[in-house]
C-alpha atoms as a PDB file:
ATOM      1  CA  UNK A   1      -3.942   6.044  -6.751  1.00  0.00           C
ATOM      2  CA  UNK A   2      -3.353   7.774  -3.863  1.00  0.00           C
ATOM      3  CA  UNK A   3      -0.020   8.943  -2.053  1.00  0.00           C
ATOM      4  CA  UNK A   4       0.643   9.632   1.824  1.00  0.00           C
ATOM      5  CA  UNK A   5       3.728   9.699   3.778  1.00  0.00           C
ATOM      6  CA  UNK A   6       4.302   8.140   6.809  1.00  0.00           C
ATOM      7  CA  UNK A   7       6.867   8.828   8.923  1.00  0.00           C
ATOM      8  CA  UNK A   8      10.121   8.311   6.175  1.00  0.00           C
ATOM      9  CA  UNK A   9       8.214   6.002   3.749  1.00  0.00           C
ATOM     10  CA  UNK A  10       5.712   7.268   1.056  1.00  0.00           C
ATOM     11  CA  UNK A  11       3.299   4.860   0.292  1.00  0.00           C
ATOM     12  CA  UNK A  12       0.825   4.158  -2.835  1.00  0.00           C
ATOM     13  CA  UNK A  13      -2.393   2.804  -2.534  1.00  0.00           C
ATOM     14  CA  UNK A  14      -5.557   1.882  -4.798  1.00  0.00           C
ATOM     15  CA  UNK A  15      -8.199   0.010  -5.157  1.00  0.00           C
ATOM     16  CA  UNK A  16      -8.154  -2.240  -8.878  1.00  0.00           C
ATOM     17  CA  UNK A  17     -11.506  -3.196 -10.163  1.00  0.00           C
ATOM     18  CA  UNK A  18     -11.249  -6.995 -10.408  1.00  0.00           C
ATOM     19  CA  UNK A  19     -11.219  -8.206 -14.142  1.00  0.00           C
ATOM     20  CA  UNK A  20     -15.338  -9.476 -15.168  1.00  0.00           C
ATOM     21  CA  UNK A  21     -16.436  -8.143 -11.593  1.00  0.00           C
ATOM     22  CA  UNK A  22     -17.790  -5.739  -9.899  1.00  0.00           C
ATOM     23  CA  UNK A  23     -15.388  -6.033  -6.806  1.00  0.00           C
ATOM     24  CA  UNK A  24     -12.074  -4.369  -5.956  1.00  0.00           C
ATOM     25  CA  UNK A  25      -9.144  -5.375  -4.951  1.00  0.00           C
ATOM     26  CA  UNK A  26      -6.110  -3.793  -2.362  1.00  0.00           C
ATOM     27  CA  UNK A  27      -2.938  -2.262  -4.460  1.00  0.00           C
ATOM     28  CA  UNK A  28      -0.208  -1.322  -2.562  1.00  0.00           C
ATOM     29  CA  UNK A  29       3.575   0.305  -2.842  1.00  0.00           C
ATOM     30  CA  UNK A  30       5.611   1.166  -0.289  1.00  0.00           C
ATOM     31  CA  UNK A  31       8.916   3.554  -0.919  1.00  0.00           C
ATOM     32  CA  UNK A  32      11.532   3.889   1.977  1.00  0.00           C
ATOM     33  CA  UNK A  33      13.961   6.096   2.509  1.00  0.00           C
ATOM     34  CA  UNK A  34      16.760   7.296  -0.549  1.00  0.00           C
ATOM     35  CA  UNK A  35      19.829   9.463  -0.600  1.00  0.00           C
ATOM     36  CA  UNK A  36      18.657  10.455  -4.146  1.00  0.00           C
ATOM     37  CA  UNK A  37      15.657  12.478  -4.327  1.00  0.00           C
ATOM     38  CA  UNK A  38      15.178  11.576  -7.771  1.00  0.00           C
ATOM     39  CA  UNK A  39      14.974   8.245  -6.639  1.00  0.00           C
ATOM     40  CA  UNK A  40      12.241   6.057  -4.908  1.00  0.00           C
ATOM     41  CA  UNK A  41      13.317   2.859  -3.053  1.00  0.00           C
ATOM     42  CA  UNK A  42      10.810   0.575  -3.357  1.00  0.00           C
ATOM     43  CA  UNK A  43      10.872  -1.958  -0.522  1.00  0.00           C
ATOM     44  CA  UNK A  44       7.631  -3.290  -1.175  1.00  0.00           C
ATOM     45  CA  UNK A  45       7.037  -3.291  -5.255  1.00  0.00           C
ATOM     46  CA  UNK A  46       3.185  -2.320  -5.834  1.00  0.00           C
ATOM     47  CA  UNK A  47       1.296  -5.192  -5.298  1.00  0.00           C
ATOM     48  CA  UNK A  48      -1.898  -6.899  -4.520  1.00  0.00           C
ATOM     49  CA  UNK A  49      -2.315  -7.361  -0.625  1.00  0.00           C
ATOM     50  CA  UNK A  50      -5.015  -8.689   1.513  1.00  0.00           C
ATOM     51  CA  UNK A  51      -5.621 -11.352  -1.331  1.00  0.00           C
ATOM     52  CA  UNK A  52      -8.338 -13.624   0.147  1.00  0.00           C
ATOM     53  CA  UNK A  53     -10.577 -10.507   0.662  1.00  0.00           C
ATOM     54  CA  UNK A  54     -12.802  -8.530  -1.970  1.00  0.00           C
ATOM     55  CA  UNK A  55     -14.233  -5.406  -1.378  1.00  0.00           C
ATOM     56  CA  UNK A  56     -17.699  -4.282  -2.810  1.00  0.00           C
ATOM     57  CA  UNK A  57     -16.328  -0.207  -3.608  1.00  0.00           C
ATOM     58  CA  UNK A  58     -12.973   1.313  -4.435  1.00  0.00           C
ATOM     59  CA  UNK A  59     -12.748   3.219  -1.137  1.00  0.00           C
ATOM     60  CA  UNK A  60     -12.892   0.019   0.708  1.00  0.00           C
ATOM     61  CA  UNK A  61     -10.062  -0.918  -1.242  1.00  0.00           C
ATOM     62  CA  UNK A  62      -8.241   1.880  -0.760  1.00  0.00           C
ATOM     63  CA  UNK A  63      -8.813   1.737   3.136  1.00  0.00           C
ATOM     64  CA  UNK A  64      -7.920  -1.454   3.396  1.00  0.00           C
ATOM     65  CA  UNK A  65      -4.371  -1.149   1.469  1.00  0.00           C
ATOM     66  CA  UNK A  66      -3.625   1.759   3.816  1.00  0.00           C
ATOM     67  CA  UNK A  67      -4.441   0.088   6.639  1.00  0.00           C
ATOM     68  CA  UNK A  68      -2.493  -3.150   5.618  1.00  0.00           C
ATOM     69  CA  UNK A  69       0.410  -0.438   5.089  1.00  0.00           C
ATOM     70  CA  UNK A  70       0.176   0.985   8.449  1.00  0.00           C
ATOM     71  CA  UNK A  71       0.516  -2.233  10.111  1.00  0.00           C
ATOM     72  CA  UNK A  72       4.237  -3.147   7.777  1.00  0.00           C
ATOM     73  CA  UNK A  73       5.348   0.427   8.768  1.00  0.00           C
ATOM     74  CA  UNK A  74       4.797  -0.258  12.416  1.00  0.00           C
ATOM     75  CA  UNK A  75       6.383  -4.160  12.360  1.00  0.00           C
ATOM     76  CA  UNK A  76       9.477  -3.049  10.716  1.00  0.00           C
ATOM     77  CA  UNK A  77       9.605   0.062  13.401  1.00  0.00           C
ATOM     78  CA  UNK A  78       9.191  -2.302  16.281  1.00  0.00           C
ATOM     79  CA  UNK A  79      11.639  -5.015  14.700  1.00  0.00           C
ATOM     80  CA  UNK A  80      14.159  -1.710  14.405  1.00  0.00           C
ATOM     81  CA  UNK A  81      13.734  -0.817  17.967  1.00  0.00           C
END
């Protein structure tokens, strides 16, 4: 699983090998901000995204559940603004 920050959200991504497969799927978690350092606010609980896709390796995964990520992060900055 990997971990970035973006801006004032950390996010979690991974690819999960799809049960009797080959394929991978998109995992995702995205923590906002917190007044607690101890403490992650999760504002989008880790969970499989771009659903009606597969990917054929776990880096496509991963790229893809970044890139889905990305996208949330800028929405909610444009809805802000």
């Amino acid at each position: 699983m990997r971990t970035e920050t973006i801006g004032e959200y950390e996010i979690e991504y991974s690819g999960i090998q799809l049960p009797d497969s080959e394929d991978w799927a998109a995992n995702l978690a995205i923590y906002g901000p917190s007044s607690n350092p101890m403490h992650r606010n999760d504002i989008f609980p880790s969970q499989r995204v771009v659903v009606d896709a597969v990917f054929h390796t776990e880096q496509e995964a991963e790229a893809e559940a970044r890139a889905f990520a990305i996208s949330m992060i800028e929405k909610g900055r444009k809805k802000d603004a």
